[in-house]
N, C-alpha and C. Protein backbone atom coordinates (compact mmCIF):
# COMPACT_ATOMS: atom_id res chain seq x y z
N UNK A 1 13.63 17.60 12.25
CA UNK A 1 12.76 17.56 11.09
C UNK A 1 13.09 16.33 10.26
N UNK A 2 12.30 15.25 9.76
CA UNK A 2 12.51 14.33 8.93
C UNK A 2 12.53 14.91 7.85
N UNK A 3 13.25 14.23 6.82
CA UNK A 3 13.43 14.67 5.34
C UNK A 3 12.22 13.57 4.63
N UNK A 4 11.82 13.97 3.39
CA UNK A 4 11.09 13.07 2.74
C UNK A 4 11.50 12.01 2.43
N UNK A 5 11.58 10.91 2.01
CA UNK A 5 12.16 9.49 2.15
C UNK A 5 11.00 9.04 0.59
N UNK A 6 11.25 7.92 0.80
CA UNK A 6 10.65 7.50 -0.44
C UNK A 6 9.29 7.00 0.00
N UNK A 7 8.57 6.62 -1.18
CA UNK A 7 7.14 6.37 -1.11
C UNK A 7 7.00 5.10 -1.82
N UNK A 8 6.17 4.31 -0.97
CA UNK A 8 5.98 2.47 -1.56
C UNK A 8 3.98 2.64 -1.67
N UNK A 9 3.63 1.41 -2.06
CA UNK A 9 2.26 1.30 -2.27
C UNK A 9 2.32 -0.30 -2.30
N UNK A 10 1.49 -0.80 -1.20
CA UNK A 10 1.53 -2.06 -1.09
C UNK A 10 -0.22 -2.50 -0.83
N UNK A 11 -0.49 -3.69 -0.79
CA UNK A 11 -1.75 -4.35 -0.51
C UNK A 11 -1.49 -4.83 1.00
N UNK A 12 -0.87 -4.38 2.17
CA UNK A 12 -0.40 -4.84 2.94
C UNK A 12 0.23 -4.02 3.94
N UNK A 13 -0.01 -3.79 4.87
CA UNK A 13 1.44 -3.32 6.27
C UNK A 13 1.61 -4.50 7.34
N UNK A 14 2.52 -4.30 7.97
CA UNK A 14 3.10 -5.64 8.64
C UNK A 14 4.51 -5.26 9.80
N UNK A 15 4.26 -5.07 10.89
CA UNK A 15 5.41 -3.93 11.84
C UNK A 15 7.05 -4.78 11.12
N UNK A 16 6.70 -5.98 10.70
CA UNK A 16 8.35 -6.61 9.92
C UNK A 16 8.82 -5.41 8.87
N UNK A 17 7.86 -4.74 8.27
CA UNK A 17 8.57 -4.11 7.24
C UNK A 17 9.28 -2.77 7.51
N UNK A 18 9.28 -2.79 9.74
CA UNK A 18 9.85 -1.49 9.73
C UNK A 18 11.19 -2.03 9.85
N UNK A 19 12.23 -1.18 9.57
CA UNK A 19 13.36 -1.52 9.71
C UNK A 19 14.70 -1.66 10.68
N UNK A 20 14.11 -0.09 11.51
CA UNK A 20 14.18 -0.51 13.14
C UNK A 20 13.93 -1.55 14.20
N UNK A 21 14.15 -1.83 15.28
CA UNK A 21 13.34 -2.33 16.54
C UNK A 21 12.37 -1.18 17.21
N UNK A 22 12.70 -0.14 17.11
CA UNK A 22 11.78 0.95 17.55
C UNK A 22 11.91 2.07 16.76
N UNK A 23 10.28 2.23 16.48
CA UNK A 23 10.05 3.20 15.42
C UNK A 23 8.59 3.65 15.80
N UNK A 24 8.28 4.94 14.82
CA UNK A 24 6.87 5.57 15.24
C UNK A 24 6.50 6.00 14.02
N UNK A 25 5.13 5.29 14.13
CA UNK A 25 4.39 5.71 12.70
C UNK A 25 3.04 6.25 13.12
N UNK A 26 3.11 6.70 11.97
CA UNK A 26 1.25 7.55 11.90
C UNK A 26 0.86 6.94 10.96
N UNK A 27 -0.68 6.47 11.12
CA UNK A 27 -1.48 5.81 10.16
C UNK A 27 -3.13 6.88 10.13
N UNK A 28 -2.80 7.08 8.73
CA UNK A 28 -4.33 7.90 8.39
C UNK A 28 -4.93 7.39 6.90
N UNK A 29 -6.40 7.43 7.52
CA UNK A 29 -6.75 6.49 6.09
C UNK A 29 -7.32 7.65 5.32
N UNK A 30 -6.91 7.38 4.01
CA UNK A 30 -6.75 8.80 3.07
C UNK A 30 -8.07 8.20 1.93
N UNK A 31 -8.20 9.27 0.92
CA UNK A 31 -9.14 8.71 -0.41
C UNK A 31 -8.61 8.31 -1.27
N UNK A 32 -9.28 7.59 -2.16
CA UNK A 32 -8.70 6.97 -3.32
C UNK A 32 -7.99 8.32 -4.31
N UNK A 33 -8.76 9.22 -3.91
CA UNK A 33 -8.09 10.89 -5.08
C UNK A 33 -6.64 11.00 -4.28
N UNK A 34 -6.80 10.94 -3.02
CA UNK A 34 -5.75 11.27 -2.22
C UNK A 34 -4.64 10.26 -2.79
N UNK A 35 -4.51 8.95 -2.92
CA UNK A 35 -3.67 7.79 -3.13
C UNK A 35 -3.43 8.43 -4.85
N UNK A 36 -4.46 8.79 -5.50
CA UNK A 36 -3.59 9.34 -6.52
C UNK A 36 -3.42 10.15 -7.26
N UNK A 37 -3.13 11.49 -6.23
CA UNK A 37 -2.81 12.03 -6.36
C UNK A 37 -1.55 12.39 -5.74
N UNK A 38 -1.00 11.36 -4.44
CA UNK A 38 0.56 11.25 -3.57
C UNK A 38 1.01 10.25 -4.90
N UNK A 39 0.60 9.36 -5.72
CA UNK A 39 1.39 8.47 -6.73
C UNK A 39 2.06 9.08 -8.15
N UNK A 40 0.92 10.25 -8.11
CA UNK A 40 0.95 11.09 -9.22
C UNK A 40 2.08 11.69 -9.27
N UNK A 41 2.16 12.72 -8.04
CA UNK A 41 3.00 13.60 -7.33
C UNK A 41 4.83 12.98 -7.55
N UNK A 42 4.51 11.93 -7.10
CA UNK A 42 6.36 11.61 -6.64
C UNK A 42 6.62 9.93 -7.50
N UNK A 43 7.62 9.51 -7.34
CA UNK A 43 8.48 8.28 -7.89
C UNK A 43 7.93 7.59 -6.50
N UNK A 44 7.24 6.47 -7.05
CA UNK A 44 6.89 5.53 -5.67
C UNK A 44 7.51 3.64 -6.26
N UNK A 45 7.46 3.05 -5.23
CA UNK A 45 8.08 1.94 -5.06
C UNK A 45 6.98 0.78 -5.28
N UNK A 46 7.07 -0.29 -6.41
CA UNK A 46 5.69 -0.77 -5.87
C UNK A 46 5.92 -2.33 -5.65
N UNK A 47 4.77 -2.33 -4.11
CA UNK A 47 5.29 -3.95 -3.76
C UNK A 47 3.89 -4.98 -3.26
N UNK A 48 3.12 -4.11 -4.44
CA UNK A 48 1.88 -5.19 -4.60
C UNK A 48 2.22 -6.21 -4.64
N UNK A 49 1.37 -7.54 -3.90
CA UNK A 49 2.32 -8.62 -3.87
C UNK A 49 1.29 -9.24 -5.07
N UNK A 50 0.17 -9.13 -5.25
CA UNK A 50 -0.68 -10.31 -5.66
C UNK A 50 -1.72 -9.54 -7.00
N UNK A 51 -1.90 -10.27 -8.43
CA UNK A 51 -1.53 -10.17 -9.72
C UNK A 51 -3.28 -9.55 -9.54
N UNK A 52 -4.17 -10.11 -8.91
CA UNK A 52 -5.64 -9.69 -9.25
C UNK A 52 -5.76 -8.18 -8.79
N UNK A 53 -4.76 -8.04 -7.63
CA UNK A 53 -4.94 -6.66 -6.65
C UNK A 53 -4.31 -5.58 -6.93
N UNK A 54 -3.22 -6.14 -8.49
CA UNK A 54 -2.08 -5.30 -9.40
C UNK A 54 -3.51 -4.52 -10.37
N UNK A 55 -4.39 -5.85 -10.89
CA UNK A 55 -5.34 -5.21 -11.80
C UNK A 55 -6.09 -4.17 -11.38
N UNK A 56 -7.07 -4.67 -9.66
CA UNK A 56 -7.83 -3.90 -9.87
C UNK A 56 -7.10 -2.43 -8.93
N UNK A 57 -6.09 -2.01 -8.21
CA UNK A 57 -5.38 -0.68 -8.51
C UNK A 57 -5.19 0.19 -9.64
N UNK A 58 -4.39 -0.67 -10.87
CA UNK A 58 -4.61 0.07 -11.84
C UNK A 58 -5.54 0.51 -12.07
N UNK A 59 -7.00 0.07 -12.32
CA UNK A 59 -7.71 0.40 -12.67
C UNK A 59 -8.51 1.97 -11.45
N UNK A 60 -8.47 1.16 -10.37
CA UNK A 60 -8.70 2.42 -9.36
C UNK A 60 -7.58 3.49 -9.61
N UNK A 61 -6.46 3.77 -10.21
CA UNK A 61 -5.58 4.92 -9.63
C UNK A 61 -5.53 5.19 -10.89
N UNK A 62 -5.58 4.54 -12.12
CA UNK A 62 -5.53 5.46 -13.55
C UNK A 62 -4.37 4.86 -13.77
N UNK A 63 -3.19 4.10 -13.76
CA UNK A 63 -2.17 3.87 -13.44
C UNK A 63 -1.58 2.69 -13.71
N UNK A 64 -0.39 2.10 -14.51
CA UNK A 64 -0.74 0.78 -14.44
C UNK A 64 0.65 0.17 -13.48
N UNK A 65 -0.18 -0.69 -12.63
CA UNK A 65 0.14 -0.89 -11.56
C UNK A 65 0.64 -2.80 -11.59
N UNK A 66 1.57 -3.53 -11.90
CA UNK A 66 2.00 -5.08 -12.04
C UNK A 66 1.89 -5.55 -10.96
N UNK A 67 2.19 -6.55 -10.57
CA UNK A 67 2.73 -7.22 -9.46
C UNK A 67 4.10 -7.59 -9.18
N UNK A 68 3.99 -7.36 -8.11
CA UNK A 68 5.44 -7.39 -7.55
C UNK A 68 5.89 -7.54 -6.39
N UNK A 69 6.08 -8.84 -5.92
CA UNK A 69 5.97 -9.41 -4.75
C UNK A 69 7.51 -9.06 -3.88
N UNK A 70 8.20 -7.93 -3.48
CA UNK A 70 8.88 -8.06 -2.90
C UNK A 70 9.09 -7.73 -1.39
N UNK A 71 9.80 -7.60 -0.61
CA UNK A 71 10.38 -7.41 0.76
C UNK A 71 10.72 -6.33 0.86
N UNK A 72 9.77 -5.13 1.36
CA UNK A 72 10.62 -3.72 1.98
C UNK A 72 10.85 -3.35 3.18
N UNK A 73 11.74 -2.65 3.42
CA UNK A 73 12.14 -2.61 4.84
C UNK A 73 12.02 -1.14 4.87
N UNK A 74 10.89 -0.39 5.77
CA UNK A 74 10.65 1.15 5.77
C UNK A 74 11.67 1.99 6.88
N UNK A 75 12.19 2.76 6.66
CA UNK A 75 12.72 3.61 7.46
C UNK A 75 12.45 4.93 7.50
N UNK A 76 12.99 5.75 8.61
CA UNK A 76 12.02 6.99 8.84
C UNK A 76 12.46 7.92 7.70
N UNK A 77 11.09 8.66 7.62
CA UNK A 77 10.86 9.36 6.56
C UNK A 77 10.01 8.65 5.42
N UNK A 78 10.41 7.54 5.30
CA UNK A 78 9.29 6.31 4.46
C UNK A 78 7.65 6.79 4.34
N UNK A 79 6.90 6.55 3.81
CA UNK A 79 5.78 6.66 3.77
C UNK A 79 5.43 5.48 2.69
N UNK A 80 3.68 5.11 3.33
CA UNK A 80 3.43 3.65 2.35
C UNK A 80 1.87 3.92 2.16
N UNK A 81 1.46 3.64 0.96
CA UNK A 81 0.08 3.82 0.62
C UNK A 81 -0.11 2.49 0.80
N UNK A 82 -0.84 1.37 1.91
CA UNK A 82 -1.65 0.61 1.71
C UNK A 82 -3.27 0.47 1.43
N UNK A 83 -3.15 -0.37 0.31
CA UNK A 83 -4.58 -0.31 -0.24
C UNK A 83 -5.16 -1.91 0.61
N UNK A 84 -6.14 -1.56 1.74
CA UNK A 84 -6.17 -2.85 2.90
C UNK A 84 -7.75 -3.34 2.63
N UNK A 85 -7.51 -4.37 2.32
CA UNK A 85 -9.20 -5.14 2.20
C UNK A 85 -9.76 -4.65 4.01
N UNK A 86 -11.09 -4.95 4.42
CA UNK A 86 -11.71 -4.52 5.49
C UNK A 86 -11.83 -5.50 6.02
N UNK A 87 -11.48 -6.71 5.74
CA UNK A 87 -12.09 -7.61 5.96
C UNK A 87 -10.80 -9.04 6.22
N UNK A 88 -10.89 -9.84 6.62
CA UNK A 88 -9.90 -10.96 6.90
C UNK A 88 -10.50 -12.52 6.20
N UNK A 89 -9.49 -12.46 4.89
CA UNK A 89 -9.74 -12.95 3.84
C UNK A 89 -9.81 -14.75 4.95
N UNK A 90 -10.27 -15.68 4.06
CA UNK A 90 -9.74 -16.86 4.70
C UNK A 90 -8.36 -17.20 4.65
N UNK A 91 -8.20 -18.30 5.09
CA UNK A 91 -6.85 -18.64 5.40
C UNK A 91 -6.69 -19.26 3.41
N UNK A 92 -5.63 -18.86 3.14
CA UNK A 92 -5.35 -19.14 1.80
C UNK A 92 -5.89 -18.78 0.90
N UNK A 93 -6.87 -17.92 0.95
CA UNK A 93 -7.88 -17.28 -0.03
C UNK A 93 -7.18 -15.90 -0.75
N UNK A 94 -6.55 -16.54 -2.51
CA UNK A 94 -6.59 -15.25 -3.28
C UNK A 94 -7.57 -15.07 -3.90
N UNK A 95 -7.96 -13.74 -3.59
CA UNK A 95 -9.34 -13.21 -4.23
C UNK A 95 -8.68 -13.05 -6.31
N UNK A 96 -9.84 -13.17 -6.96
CA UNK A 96 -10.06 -12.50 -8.18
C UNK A 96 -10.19 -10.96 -8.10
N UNK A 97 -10.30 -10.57 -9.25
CA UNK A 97 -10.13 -9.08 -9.42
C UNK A 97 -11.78 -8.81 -9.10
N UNK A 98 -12.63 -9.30 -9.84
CA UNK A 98 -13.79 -9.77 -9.52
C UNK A 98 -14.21 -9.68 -8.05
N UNK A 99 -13.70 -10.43 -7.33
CA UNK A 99 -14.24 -10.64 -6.37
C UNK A 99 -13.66 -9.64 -5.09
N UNK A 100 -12.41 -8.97 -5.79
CA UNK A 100 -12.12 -8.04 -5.05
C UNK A 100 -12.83 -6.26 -5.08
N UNK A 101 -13.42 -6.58 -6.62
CA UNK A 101 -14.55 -5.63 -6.25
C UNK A 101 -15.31 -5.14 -5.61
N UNK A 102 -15.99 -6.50 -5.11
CA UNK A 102 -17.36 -6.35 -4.15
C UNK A 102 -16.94 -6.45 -2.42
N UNK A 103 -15.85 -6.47 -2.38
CA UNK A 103 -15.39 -6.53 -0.91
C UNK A 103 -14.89 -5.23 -0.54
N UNK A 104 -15.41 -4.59 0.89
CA UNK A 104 -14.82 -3.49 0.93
C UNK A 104 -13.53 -2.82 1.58
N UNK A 105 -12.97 -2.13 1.02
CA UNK A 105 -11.53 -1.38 1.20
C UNK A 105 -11.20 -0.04 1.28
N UNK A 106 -10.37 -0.13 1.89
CA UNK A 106 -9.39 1.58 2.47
C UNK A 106 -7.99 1.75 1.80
N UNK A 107 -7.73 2.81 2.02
CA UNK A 107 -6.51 2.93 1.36
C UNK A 107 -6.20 3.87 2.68
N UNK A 108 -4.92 3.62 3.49
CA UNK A 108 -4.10 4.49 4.35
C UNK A 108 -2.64 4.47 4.03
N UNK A 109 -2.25 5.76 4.91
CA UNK A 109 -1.12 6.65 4.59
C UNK A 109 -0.20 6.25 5.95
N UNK A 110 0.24 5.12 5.32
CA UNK A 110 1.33 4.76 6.89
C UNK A 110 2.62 5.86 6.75
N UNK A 111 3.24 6.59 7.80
CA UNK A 111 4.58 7.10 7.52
C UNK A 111 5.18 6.57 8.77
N UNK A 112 6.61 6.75 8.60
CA UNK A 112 7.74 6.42 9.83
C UNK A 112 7.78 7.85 9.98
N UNK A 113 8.05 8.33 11.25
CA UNK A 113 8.45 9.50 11.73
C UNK A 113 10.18 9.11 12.72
């Protein structure tokens, strides 16, 4: 049985941030009530990297949400709310808060098992 582990919320997943060489995750894409209502629920970690995508979270989760660009390394039991644009921004392109409005997005429930 895994124990609960901590909870992060990022604009981002990336297999670097597991902390293993071999690991197993489940990815399910959840609702925005769902994202906050797991943020609500528990002490989460936050590693939004980028200041427009800090705004418009807060504003989606009720919550106020900064930026905070750091490096996590997930291990099992971990779980991560990424909030993932749909889309593959250009190469060097930070969106506005604005402009991250009108583009569309998911929010999934990565865990390490």
């Amino acid at each position: 049985m895994v124990m609960m582990g901590r909870l992060f919320l990022a604009n981002a997943f990336a297999l670097s941030m597991l902390s293993a060489d071999t690991a197993t995750i489940a990815v399910q894409a959840i609702s925005l009530d769902s994202a906050r209502e797991l943020l609500a629920s528990r002490e989460f970690i936050n590693a939004v990297g980028h200041q427009s995508t800090a705004e418009l979270l807060s504003q989606l989760l009720g919550i106020p949400i900064a930026a905070n660009r750091i490096e996590i390394k997930l291990e099992s039991g971990d779980e991560l709310i990424v909030f993932q644009l749909m889309i593959r921004p250009p190469e060097g392109k930070i969106y506005t808060k604005g402009e991250l409005e009108m583009l569309p997005f998911k929010f999934y429930l990565v865990r390490v098992l």
